[in-house]
Protein backbone atom coordinates (compact mmCIF):
# COMPACT_ATOMS: atom_id res chain seq x y z
CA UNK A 1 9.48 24.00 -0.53
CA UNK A 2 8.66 24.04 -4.27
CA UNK A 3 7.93 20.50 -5.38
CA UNK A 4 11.52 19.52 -5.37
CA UNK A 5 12.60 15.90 -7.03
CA UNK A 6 13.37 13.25 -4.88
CA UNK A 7 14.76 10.10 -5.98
CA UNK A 8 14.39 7.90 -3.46
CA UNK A 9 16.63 4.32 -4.29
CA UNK A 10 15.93 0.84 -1.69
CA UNK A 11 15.04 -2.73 -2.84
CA UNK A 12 12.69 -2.60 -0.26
CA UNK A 13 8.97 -2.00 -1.61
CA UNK A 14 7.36 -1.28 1.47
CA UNK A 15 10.37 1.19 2.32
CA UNK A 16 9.93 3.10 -1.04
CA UNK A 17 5.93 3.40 -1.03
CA UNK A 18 6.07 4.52 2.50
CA UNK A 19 8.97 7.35 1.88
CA UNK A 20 6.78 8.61 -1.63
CA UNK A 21 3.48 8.35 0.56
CA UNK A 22 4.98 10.91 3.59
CA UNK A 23 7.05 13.15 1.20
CA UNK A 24 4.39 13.46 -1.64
CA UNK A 25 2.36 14.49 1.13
CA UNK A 26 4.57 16.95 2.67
CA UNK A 27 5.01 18.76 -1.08
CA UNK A 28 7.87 17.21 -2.59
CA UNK A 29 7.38 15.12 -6.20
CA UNK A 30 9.19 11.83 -5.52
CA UNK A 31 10.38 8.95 -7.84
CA UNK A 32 11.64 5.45 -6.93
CA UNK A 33 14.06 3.44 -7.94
CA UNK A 34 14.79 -0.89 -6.91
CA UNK A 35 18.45 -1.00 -6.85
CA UNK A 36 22.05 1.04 -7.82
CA UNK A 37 22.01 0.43 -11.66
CA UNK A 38 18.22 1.53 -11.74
CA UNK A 39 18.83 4.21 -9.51
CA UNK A 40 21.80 5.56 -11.88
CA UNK A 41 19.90 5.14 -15.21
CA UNK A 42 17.23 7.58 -13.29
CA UNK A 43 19.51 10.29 -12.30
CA UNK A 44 21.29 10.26 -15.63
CA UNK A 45 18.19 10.82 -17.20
CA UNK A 46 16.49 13.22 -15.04
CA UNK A 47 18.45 14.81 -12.32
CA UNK A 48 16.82 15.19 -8.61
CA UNK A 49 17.44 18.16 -6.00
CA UNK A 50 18.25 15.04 -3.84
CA UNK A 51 18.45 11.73 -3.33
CA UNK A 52 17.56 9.01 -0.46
CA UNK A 53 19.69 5.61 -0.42
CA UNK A 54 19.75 2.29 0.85
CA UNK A 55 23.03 1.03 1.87
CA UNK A 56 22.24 -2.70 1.16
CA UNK A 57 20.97 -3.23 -2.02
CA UNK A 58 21.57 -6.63 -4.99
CA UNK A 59 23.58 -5.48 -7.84
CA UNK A 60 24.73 -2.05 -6.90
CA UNK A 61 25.25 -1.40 -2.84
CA UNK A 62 25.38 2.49 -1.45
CA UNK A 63 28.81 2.69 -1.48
CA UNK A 64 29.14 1.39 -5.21
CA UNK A 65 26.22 3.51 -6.05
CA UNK A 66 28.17 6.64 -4.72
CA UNK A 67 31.11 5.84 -6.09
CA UNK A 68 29.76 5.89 -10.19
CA UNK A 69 27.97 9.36 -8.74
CA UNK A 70 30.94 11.01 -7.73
CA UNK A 71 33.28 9.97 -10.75
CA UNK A 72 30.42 12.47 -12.52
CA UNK A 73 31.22 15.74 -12.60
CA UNK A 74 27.81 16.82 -13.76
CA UNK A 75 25.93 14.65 -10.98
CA UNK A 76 28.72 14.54 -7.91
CA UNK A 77 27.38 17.29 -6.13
CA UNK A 78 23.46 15.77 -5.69
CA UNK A 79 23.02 15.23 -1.67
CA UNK A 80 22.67 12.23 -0.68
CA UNK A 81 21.02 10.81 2.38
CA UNK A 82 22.00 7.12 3.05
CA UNK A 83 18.71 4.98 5.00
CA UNK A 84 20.62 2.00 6.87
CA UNK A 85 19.46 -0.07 9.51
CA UNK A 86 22.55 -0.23 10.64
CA UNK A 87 22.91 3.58 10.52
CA UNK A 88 24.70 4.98 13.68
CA UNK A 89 27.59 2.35 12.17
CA UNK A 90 27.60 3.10 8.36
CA UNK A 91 25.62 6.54 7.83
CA UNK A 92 28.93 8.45 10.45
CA UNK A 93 31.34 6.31 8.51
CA UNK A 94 30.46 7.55 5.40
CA UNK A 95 28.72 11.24 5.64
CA UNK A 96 30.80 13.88 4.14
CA UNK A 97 32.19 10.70 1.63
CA UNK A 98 31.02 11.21 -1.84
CA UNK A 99 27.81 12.65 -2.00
CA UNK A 100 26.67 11.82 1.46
CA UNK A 101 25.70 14.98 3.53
CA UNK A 102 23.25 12.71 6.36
CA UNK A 103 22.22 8.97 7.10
CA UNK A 104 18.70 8.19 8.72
CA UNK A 105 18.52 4.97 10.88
CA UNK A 106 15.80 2.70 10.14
CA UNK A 107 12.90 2.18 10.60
CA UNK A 108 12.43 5.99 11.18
CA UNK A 109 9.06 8.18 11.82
CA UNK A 110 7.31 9.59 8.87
CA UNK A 111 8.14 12.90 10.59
CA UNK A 112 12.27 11.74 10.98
CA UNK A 113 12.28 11.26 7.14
CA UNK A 114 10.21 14.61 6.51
CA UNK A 115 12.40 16.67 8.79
CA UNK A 116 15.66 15.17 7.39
CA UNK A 117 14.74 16.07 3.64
CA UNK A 118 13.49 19.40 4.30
CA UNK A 119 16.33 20.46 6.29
CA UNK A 120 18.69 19.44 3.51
CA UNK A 121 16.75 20.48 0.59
CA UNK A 122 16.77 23.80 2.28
CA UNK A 123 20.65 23.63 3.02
CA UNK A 124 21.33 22.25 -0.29
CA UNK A 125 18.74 22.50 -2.57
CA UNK A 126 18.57 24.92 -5.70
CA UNK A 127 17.96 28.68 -4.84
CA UNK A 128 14.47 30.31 -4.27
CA UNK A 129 11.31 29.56 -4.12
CA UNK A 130 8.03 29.08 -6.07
CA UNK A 131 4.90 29.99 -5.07
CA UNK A 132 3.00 27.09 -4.82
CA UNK A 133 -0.62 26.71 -7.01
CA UNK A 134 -3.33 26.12 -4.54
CA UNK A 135 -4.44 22.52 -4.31
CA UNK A 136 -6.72 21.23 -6.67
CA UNK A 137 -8.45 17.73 -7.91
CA UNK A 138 -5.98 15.91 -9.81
CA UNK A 139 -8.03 14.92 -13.16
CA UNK A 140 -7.77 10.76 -13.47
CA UNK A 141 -6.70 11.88 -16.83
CA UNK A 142 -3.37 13.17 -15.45
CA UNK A 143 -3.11 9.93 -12.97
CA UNK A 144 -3.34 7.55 -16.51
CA UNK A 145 -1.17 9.99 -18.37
CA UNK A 146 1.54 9.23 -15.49
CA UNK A 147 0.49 5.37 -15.63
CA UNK A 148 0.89 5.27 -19.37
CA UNK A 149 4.47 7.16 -19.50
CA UNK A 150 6.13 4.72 -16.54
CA UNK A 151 4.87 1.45 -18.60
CA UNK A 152 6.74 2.92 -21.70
CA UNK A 153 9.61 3.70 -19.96
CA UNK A 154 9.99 0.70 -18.65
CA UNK A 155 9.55 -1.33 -21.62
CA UNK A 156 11.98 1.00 -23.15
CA UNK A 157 14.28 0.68 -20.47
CA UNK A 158 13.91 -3.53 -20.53
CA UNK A 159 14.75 -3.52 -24.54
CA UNK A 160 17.64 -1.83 -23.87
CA UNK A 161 18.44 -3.75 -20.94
CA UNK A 162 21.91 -4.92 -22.67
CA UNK A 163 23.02 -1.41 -23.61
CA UNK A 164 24.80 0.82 -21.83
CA UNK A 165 23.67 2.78 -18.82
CA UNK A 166 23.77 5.67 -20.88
CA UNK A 167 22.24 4.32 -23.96
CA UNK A 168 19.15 3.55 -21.93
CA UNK A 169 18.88 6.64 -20.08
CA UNK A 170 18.78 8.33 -23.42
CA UNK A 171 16.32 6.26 -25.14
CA UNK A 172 13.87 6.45 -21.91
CA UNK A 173 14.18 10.61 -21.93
CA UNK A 174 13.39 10.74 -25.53
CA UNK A 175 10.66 8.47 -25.29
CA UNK A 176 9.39 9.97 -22.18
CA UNK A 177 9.45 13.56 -23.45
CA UNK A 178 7.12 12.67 -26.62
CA UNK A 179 4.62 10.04 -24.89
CA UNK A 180 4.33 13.90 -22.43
CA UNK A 181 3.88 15.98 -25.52
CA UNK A 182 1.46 13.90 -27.51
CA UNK A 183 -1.03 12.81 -24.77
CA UNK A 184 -2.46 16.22 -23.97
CA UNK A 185 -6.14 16.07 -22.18
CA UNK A 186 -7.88 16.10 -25.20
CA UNK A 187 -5.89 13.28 -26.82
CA UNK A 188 -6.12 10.90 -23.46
CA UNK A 189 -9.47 11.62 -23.08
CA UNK A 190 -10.32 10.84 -26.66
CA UNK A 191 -7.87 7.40 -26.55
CA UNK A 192 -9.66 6.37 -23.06
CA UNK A 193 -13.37 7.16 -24.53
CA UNK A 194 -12.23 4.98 -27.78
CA UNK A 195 -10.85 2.04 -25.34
CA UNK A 196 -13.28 2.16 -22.62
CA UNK A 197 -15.62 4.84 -21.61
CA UNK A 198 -15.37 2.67 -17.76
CA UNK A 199 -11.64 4.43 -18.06
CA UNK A 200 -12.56 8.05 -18.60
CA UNK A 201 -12.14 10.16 -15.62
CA UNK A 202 -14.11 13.33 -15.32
CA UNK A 203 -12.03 16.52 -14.06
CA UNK A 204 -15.46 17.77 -11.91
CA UNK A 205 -17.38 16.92 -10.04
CA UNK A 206 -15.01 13.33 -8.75
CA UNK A 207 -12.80 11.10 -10.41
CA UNK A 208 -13.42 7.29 -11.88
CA UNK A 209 -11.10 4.65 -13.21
CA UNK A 210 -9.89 0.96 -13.73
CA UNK A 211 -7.88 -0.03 -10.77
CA UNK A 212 -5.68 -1.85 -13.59
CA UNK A 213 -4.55 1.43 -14.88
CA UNK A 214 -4.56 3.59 -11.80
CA UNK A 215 -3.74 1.72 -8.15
CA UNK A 216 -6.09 2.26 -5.89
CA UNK A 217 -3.06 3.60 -3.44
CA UNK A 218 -2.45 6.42 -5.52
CA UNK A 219 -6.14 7.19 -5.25
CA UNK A 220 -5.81 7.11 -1.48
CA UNK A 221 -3.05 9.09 -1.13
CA UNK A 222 -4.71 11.93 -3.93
CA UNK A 223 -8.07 12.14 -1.73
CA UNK A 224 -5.85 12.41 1.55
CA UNK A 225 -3.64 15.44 0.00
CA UNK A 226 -5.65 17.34 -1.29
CA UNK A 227 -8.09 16.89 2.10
CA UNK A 228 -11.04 16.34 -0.38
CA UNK A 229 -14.84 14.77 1.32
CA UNK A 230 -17.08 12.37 -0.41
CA UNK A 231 -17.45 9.14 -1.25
CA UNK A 232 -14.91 6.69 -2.78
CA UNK A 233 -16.54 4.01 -4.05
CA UNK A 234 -14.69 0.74 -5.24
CA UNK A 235 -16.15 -2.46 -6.67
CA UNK A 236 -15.40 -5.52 -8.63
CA UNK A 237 -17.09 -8.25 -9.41
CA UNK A 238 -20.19 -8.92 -6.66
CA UNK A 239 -18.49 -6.55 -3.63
CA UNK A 240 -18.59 -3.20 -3.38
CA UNK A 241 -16.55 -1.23 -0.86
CA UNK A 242 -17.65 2.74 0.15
CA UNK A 243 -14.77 4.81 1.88
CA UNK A 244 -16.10 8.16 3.61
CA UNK A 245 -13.70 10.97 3.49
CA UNK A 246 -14.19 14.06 5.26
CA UNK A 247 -10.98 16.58 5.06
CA UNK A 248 -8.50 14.04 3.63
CA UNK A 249 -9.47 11.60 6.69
CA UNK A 250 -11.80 8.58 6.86
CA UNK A 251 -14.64 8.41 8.66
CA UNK A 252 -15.90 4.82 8.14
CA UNK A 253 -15.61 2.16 5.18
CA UNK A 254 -18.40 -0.17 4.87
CA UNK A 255 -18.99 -3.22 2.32
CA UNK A 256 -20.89 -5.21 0.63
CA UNK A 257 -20.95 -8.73 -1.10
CA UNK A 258 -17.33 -8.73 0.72
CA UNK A 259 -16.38 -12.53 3.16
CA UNK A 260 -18.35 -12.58 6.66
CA UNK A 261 -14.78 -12.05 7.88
CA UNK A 262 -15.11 -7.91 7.24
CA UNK A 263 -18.62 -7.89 9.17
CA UNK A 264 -18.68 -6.40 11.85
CA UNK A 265 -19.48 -9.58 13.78
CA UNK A 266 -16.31 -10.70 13.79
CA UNK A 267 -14.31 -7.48 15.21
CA UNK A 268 -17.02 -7.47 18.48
CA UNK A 269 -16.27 -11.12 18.89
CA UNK A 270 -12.38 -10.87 18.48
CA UNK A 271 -12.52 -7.94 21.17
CA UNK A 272 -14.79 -10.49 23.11
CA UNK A 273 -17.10 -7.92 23.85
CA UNK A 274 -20.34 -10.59 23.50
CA UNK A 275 -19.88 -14.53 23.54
CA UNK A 276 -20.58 -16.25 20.38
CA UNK A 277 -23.96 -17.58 21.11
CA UNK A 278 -25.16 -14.27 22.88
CA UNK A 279 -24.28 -12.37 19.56
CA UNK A 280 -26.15 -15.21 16.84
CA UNK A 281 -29.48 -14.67 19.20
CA UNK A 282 -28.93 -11.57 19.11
CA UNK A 283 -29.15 -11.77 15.16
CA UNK A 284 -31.90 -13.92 15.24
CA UNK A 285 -33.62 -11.20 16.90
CA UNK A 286 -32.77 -8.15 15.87
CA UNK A 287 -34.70 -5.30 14.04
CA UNK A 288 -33.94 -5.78 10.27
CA UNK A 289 -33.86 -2.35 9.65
CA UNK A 290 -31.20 -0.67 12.17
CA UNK A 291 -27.41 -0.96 12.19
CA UNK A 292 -26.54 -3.75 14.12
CA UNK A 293 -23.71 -0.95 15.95
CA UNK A 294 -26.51 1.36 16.94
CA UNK A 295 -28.88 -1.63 18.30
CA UNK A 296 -26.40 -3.47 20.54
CA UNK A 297 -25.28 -0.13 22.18
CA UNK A 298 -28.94 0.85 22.74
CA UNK A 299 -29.13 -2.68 24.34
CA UNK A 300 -26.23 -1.88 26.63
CA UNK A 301 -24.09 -4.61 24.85
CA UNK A 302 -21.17 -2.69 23.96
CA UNK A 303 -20.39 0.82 24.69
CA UNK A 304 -20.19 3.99 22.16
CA UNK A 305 -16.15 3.68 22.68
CA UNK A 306 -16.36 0.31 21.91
CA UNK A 307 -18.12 -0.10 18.94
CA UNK A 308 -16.27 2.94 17.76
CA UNK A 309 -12.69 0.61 18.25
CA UNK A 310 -14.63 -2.14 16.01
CA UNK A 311 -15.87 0.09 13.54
CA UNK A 312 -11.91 1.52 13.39
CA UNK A 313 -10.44 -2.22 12.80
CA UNK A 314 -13.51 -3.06 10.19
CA UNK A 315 -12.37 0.26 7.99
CA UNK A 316 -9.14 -0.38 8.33
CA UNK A 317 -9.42 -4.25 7.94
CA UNK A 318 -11.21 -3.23 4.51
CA UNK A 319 -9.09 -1.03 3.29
CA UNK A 320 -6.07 -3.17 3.57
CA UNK A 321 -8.10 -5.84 1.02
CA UNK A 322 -9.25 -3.81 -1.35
CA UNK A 323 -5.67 -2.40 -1.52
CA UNK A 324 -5.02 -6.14 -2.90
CA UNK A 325 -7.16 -5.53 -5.61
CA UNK A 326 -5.43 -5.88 -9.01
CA UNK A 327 -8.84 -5.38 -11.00
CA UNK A 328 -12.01 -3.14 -10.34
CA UNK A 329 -13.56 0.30 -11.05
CA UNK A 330 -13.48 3.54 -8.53
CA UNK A 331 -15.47 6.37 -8.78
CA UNK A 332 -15.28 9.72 -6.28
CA UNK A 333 -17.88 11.99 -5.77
CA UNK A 334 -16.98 14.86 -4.04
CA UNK A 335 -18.75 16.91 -1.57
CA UNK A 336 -21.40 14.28 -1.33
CA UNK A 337 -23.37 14.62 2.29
CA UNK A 338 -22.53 11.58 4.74
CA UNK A 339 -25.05 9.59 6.03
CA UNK A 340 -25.81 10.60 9.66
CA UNK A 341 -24.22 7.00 11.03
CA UNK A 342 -20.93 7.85 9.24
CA UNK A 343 -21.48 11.46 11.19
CA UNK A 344 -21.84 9.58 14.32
CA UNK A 345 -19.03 7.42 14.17
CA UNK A 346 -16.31 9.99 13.12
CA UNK A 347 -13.18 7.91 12.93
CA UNK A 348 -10.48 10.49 11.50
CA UNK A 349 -8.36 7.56 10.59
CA UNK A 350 -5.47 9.33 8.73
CA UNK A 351 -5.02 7.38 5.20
CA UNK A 352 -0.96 7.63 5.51
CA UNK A 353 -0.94 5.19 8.26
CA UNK A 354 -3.69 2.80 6.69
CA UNK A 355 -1.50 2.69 3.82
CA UNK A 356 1.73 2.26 5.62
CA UNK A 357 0.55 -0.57 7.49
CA UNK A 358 -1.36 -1.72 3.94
CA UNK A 359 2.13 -1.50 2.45
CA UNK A 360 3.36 -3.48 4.61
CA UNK A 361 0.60 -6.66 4.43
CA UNK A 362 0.81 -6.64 0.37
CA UNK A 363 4.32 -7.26 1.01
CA UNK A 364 3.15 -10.14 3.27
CA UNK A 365 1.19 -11.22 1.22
CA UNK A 366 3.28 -11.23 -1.55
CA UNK A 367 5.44 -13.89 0.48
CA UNK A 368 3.02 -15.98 1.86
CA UNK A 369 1.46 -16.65 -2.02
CA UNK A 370 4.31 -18.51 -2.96
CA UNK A 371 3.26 -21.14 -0.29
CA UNK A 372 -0.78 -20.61 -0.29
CA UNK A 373 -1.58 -19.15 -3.98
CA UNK A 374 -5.24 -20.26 -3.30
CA UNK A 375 -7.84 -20.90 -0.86
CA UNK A 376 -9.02 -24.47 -1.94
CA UNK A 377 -5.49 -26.37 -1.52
CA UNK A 378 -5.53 -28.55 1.78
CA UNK A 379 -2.98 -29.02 4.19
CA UNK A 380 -1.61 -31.66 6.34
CA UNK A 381 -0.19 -32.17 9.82
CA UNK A 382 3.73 -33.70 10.48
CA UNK A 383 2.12 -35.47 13.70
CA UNK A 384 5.88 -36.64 13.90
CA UNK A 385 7.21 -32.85 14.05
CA UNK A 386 4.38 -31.32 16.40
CA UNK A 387 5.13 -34.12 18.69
CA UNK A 388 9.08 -33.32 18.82
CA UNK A 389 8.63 -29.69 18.88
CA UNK A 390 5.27 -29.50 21.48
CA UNK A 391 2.73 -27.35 21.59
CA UNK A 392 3.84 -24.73 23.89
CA UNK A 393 5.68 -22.48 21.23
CA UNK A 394 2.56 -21.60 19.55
CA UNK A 395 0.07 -19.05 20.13
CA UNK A 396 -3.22 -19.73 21.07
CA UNK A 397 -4.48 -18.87 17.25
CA UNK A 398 -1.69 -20.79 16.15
CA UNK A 399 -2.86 -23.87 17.85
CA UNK A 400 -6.58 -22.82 16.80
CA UNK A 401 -5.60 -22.88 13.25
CA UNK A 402 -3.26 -26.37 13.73
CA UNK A 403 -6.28 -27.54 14.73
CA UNK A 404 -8.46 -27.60 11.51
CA UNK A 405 -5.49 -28.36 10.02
CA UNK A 406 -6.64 -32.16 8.98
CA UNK A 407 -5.86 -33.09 5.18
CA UNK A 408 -9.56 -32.76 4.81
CA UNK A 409 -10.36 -28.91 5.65
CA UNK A 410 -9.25 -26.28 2.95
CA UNK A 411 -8.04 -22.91 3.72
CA UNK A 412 -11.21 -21.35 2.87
CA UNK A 413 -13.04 -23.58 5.64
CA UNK A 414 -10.11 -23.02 8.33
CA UNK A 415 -11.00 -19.59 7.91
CA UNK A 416 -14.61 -19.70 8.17
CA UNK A 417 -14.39 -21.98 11.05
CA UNK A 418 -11.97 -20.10 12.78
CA UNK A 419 -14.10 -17.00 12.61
CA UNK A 420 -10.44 -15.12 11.93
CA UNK A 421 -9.53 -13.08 8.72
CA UNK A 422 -7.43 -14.47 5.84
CA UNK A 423 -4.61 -12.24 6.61
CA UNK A 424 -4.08 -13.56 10.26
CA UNK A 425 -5.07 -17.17 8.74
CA UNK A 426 -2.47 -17.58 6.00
CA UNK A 427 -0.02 -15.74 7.62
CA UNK A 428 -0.21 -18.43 10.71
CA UNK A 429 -0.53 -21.37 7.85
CA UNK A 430 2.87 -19.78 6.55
CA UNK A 431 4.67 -19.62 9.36
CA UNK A 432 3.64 -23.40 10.11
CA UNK A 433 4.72 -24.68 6.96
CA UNK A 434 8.32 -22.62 7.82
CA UNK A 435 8.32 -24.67 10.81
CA UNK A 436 7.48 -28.33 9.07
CA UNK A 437 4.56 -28.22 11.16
CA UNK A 438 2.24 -28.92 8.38
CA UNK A 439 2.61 -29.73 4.74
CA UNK A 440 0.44 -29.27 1.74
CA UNK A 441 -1.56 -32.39 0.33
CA UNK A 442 -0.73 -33.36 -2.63
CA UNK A 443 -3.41 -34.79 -4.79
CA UNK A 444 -3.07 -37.87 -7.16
CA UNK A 445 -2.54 -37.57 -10.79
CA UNK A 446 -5.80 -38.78 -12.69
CA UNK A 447 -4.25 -41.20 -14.89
């Protein structure tokens, strides 16, 4: 494989990240696209070796999308491989039908969708091959200069948003191709000194940025393909999170100034490796200068493997916040040593499956904000509704969380007296209010 374009086209965020994520990784340069029309306006302006499609999608479906590609002479013969969850029914119906040479049935593997693509880029894709440039650190410079091109395009793409298809796939190219040519490295670097030195990103020995300008996904992903070791380091206002990497992989993320939910307190308690009380002597007793990890298992508290399954959930558990992040600085430093406790605990985790499962809690998240967009509103029980419906459909943290839910307690407080992260929290507060369970208190009007 030679870098080959991939276009890949689903309404479906978490869908599209994770598909970019596994194929960026396994070589290929991928773009994304939210629906048909987008997805059209993209391959008339820049045309892919192939392209991945969701059958069910608002404004232009598969089939419709298809349809426009074929009646193109100079774009009818771009594979197509249709993603469907209902695949075995629609991806036989319609392979070999305009454009579509295979289906995938979701949710698939991120080796299903890697073998897939390969095997049709090399059936399909253009002739010969390229001999690929040994991997290198990506400059931040080049991560901005991306960053910078997609906004224009985009607001290009929305000002035109009444012309036609073609119109707008013209005016994006042309502004595309000289935002490219003028922002060479010395220009960027001379714009991002001017705006904020905090922006510049230094080509050696690491990288550094504003996580407004470049997500901190993208940063992930970098460190993880190119197998680089150091230290990430990402902070915002009073927390600080440090992300190990050794070879592309993580071996342990610990914090600062971040909620006593991401201590690792609350991980042995969830496992119920100690009892509450047990663990709060044992802070009231404990050397001030030693891990807390390293002291209970030279107690006999908790075993090497199972501090090591803590310490996996606590990186993890991190990593997935910060992800959430829409403001802060990172900075890289490559080839820095590890301290010997990040040695010792060794975690490997691989950074395409944090993010995948990341992915897929933003999206959460995303959903439950419409209901809880802050941690100080206050919810109320139906009384009425849990007494019709009974308690024996919930969950045991479901009826934990119902609970503190008392018109006086806000969701910060259920939280900290739960002892549970805000994740599991507002996602059981959501799924509450679905059910009329609870409602949120509204507050007079100061008159």
């Amino acid at each position: 494989m030679a870098g080959e374009r991939i276009l890949v086209i689903d309404d479906s965020a978490t869908i599209t990240k994770v598909v970019q994520l596994v194929l960026t990784k396994a070589g290929f340069r991928v773009e994304t696209a939210p629906d048909g029309e987008a997805g059209l306006a993209a391959v008339r302006a820049s045309r892919p070796d192939l392209i991945l499609l969701d059958f069910v999608m608002p404004k232009m479906n598969g089939y419709q999308f298809c349809r426009e590609l074929s009646a193109d002479p100079k774009l009818r013969d771009i594979p197509v491989i249709l993603m469907s969850a209902k695949g075995d029914q629609v991806g036989e119906r319609f392979v070999k039908v305009m454009g579509i040479v295979d289906y995938i049935t979701k949710p698939f593997s991120p080796e299903a969708i890697t073998a897939v693509v390969q095997h049709t880029v090399g059936k399909y894709g253009p002739a010969g091959t390229v001999e690929d440039d040994p991997p290198s650190l990506v400059t931040g410079e080049d991560l901005v200069r991306t960053a910078i091109i997609d906004v224009l395009a985009a607001q290009v793409a929305l000002a035109d948003s009444d012309s036609p298809d073609e119109q707008i796939a013209a005016d994006t190219a042309r502004v595309t191709g000289i935002a490219r040519a003028a922002l060479d490295d010395a220009t960027l670097t001379r714009l991002l000194s001017a705006l904020d030195p905090g922006l510049l990103v230094d080509a050696a020995p690491g990288l550094r940025g504003d996580l407004r300008v470049v997500p901190l996904a993208e940063v992930l992903q970098l460190l993880d393909l190119q197998e680089q070791s150091g230290v990430l380091t990402v902070e915002r206002t009073g927390a600080r999170v440090d992300i190990y990497f050794r070879r592309g992989r993580v071996d342990q993320a610990i914090a600062a100034g971040v909620p006593e939910e991401f201590l690792l307190g609350r991980f042995l308690l969830d496992a119920e490796l100690m009892q509450r009380a047990d663990f709060e002597a044992f802070l009231e007793s404990r050397a001030a200068n030693r891990l807390i990890g390293q002291q209970l298992v030279k107690l006999g508290s908790v075993t090497d493997a199972d501090l090591k399954r803590c310490l996996v959930r606590q990186s993890s558990e991190l990593i997935y916040e910060i992800l959430r992040w829409r403001h802060g600085r990172f900075r890289f430093a490559a080839g820095t040593e590890l301290p010997p406790h990040v040695i010792d605990a060794a975690l490997g985790l691989d950074v395409e499956a944090v993010l995948m499962e990341g992915y897929r809690r933003v999206d959460e998240w995303h959903l439950i904000e419409h209901a809880i967009d802050n941690f100080d509103i206050v919810f109320l029980r139906n009384e009425d509704s849990v007494a019709q419906m009974g308690r024996g459909r919930l969950t045991r943290e479901e009826l934990a969380v119902l609970e503190l839910v008392n018109g006086k307690n806000t969701v910060k407080e259920i939280i900290r007296k739960s002892r549970m992260g805000s994740f599991e929290v507002s996602k059981m507060l959501y799924r509450l209010l679905s059910i009329k369970l609870v409602r949120r208190r509204v507050l007079p009007v100061a008159v």
